[in-house]
Protein backbone atom coordinates (compact mmCIF):
# COMPACT_ATOMS: atom_id res chain seq x y z
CA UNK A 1 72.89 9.75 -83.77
CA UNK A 2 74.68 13.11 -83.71
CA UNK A 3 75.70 14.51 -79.81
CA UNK A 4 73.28 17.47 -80.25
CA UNK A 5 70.52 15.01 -81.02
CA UNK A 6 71.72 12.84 -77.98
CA UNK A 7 71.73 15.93 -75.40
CA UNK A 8 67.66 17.04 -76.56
CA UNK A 9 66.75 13.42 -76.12
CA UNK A 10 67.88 13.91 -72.98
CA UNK A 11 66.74 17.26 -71.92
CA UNK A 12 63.62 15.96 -73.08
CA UNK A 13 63.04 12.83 -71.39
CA UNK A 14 64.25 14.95 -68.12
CA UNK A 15 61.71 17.65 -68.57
CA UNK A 16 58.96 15.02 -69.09
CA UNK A 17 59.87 13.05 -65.72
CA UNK A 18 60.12 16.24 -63.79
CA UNK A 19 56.73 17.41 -65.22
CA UNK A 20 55.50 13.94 -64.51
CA UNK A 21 56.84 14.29 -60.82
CA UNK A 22 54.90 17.27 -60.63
CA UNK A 23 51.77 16.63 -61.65
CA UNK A 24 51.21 13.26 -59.90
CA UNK A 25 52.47 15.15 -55.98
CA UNK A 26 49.95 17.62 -57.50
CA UNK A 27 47.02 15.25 -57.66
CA UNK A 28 48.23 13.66 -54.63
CA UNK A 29 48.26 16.86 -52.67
CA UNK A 30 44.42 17.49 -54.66
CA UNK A 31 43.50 14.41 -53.13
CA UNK A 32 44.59 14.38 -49.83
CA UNK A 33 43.18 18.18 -49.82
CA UNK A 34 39.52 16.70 -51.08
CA UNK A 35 39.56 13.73 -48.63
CA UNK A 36 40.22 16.26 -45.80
CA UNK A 37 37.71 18.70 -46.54
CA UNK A 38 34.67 15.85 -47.02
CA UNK A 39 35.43 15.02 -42.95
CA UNK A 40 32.18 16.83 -41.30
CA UNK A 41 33.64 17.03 -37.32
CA UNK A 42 30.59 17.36 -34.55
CA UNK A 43 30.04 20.80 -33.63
CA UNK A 44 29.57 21.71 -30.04
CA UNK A 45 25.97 21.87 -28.94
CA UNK A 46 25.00 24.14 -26.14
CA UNK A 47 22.63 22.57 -24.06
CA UNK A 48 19.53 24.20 -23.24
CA UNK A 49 17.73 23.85 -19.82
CA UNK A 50 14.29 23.93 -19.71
CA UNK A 51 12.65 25.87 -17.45
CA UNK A 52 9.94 23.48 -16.49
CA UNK A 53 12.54 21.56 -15.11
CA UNK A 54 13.69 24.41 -13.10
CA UNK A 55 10.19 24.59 -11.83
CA UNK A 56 9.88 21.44 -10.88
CA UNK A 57 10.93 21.75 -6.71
CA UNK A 58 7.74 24.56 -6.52
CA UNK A 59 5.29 22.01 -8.00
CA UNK A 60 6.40 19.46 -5.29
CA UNK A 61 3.66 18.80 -2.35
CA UNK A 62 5.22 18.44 1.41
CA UNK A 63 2.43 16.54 3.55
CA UNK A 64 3.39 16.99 7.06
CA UNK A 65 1.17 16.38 9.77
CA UNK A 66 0.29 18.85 12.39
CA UNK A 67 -0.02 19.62 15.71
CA UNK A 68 -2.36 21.89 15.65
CA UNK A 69 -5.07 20.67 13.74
CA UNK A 70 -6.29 17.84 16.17
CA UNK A 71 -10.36 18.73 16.55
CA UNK A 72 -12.19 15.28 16.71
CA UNK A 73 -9.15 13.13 16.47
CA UNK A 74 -9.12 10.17 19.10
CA UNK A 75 -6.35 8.44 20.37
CA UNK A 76 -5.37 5.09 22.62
CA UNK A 77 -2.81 4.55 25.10
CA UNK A 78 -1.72 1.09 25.48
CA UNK A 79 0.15 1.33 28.97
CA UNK A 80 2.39 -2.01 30.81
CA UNK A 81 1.98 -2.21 34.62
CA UNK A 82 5.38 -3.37 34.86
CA UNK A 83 7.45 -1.07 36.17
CA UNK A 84 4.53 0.79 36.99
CA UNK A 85 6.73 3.73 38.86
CA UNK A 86 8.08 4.37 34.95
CA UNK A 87 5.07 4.18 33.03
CA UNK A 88 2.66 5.88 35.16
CA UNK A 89 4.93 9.15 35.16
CA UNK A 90 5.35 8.21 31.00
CA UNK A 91 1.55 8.35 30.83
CA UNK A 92 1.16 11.70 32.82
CA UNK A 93 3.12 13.29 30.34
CA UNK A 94 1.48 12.37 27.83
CA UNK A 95 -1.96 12.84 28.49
CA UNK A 96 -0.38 16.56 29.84
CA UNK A 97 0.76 17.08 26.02
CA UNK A 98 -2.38 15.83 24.53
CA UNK A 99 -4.63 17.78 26.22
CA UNK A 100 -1.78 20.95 25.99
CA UNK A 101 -2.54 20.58 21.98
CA UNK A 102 -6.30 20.50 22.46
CA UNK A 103 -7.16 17.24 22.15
CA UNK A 104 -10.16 16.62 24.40
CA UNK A 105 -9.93 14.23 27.29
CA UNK A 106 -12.66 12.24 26.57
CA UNK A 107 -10.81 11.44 23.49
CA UNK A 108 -8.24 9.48 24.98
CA UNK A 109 -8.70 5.88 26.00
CA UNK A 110 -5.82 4.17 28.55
CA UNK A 111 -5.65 0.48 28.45
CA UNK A 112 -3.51 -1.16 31.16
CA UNK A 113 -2.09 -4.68 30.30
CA UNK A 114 0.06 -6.38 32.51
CA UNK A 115 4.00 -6.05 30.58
CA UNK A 116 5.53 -4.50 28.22
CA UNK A 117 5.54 -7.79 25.73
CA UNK A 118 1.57 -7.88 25.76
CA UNK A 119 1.10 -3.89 24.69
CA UNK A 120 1.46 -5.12 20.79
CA UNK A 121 -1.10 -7.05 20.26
CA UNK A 122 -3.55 -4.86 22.17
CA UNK A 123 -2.37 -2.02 19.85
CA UNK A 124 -3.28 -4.13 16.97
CA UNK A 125 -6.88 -4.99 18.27
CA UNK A 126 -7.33 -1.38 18.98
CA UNK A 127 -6.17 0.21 15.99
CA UNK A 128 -8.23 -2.02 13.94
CA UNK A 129 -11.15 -1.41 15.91
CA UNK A 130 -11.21 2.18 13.82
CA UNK A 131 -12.00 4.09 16.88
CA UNK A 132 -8.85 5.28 17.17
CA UNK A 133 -6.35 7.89 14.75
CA UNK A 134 -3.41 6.85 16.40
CA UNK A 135 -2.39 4.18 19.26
CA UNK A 136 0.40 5.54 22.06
CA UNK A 137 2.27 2.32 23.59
CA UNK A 138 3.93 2.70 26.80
CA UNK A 139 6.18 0.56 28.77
CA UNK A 140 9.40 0.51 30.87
CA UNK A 141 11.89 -2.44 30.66
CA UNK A 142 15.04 -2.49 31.97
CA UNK A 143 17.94 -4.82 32.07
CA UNK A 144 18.47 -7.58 34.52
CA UNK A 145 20.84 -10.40 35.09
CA UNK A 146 19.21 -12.42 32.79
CA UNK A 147 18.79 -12.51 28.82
CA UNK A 148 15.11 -11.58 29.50
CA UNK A 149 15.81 -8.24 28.62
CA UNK A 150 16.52 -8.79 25.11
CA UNK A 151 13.71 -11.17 24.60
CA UNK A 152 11.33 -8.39 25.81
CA UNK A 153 12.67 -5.36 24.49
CA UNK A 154 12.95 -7.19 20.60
CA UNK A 155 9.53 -8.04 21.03
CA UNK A 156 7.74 -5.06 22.34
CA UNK A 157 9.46 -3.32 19.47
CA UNK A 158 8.74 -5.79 16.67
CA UNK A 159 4.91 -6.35 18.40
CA UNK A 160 4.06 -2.56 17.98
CA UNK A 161 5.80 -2.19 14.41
CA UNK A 162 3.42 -5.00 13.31
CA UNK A 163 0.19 -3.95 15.13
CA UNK A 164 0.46 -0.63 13.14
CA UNK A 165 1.48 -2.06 9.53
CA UNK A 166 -1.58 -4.57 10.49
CA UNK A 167 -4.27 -2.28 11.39
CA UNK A 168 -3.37 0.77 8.97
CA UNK A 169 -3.14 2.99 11.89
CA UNK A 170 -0.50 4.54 13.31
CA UNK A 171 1.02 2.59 16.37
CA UNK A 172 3.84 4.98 18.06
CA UNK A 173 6.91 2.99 19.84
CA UNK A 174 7.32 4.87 23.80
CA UNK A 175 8.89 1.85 25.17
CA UNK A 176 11.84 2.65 27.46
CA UNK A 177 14.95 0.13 26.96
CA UNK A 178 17.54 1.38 29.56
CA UNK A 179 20.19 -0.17 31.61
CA UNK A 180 19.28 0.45 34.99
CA UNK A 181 16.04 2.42 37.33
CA UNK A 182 17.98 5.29 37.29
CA UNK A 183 17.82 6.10 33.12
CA UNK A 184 14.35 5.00 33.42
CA UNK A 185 13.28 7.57 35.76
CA UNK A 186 15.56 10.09 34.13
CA UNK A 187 13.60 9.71 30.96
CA UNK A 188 10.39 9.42 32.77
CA UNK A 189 9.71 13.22 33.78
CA UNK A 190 13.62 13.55 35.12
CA UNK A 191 16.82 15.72 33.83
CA UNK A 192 16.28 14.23 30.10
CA UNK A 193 12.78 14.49 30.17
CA UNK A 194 9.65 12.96 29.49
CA UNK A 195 9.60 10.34 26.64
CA UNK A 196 5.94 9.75 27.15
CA UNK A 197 5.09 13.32 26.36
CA UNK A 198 7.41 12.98 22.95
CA UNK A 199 5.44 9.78 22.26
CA UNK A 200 2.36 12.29 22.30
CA UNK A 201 3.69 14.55 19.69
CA UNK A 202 4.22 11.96 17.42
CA UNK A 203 0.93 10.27 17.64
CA UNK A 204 -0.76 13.97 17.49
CA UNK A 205 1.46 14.32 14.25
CA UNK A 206 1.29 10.86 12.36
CA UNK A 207 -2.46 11.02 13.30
CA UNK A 208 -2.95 14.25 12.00
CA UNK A 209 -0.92 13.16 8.71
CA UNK A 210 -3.15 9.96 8.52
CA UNK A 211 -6.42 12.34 8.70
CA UNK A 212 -5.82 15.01 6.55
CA UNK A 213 -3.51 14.17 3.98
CA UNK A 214 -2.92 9.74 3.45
CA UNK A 215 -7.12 8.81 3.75
């Protein structure tokens, strides 16, 4: 074989691998493009609010009860002897405030029993005697020497919860718990009040939200 023939052989077998070379990182590149462009990526969505939901708060209903809406409601007052200097003044005040709201006085019962551990289950019997929209329990106790206290204060608390989740009808707590004569009297009509006279608002209230809004 002559050079000249040697040196196209060779030219020519160059040419073809280079053209090779080319064509196949062509097709690669053709590929890669193709593969990339089939890839769908999530769009971001804009969320939407809908305006019902931003409605919603004026479509909720408050029931509240009221004070002033107390026309032929009745009410009981379950009121411990014990201590009788306490409670006496805590059921002045309240009878003061029930009447102040216009509740009539010959719709308000008073019940004496003799401590404030038996006013529970008289406020039970009462409230489910359905004479009554609400039941006010008074009572004084204060602490001793002795672990009396405890056992009397726990139970006057736990004895009017239950007489009202017994009878349906609202049973209002106006026990005093104090440490000595002193905060009893104090919170009997003295420099922090009269807690009997609170009592009264709630029981006008809860009774009034019993009557007009949860029969």
């Amino acid at each position: 074989m002559s050079p000249s023939t040697k040196q196209y052989l060779a030219s020519s077998s160059l040419s073809q691998h280079s053209n090779h070379s080319r064509c196949r990182y062509k097709t690669t590149s053709l590929s890669f493009s193709s593969s990339s462009s089939s890839i769908s990526l999530p769009q971001p969505q804009r969320r939407r609010h809908s305006s019902s939901f931003l409605e919603a708060p004026e479509a909720v209903r408050h029931l509240v009860g009221s004070l002033n809406r107390t026309e032929g409601l009745r009410f009981a007052v379950v009121v411990a002897r014990f201590n009788e200097i306490v409670t006496r003044r805590l059921l002045e005040g309240a009878i003061e405030t029930f009447t102040r709201y216009s509740v009539k006085e010959e719709d308000i019962d008073v019940v004496w029993v003799p401590g404030s551990f038996e006013v529970g289950v008289v406020a039970e019997k009462l409230g489910k005697s359905g004479n009554y929209n609400a039941v006010l329990c008074i009572g004084a106790v204060i602490r001793g020497d002795t672990s009396h206290y405890d056992a009397v204060a726990n139970s006057a608390a736990s004895g009017v919860l239950s007489a009202g989740l017994n009878s349906g009808v609202p049973c209002i707590f106006g026990v005093l718990t104090c440490e000595d004569m002193d905060q009893a009297l104090n919170r009997a009509g003295g420099k922090a009040g009269n807690k009997g006279a609170e009592a009264a608002l709630t029981a006008i209230e809860m009774a009034s939200l019993f009557e007009h809004h949860l029969k």
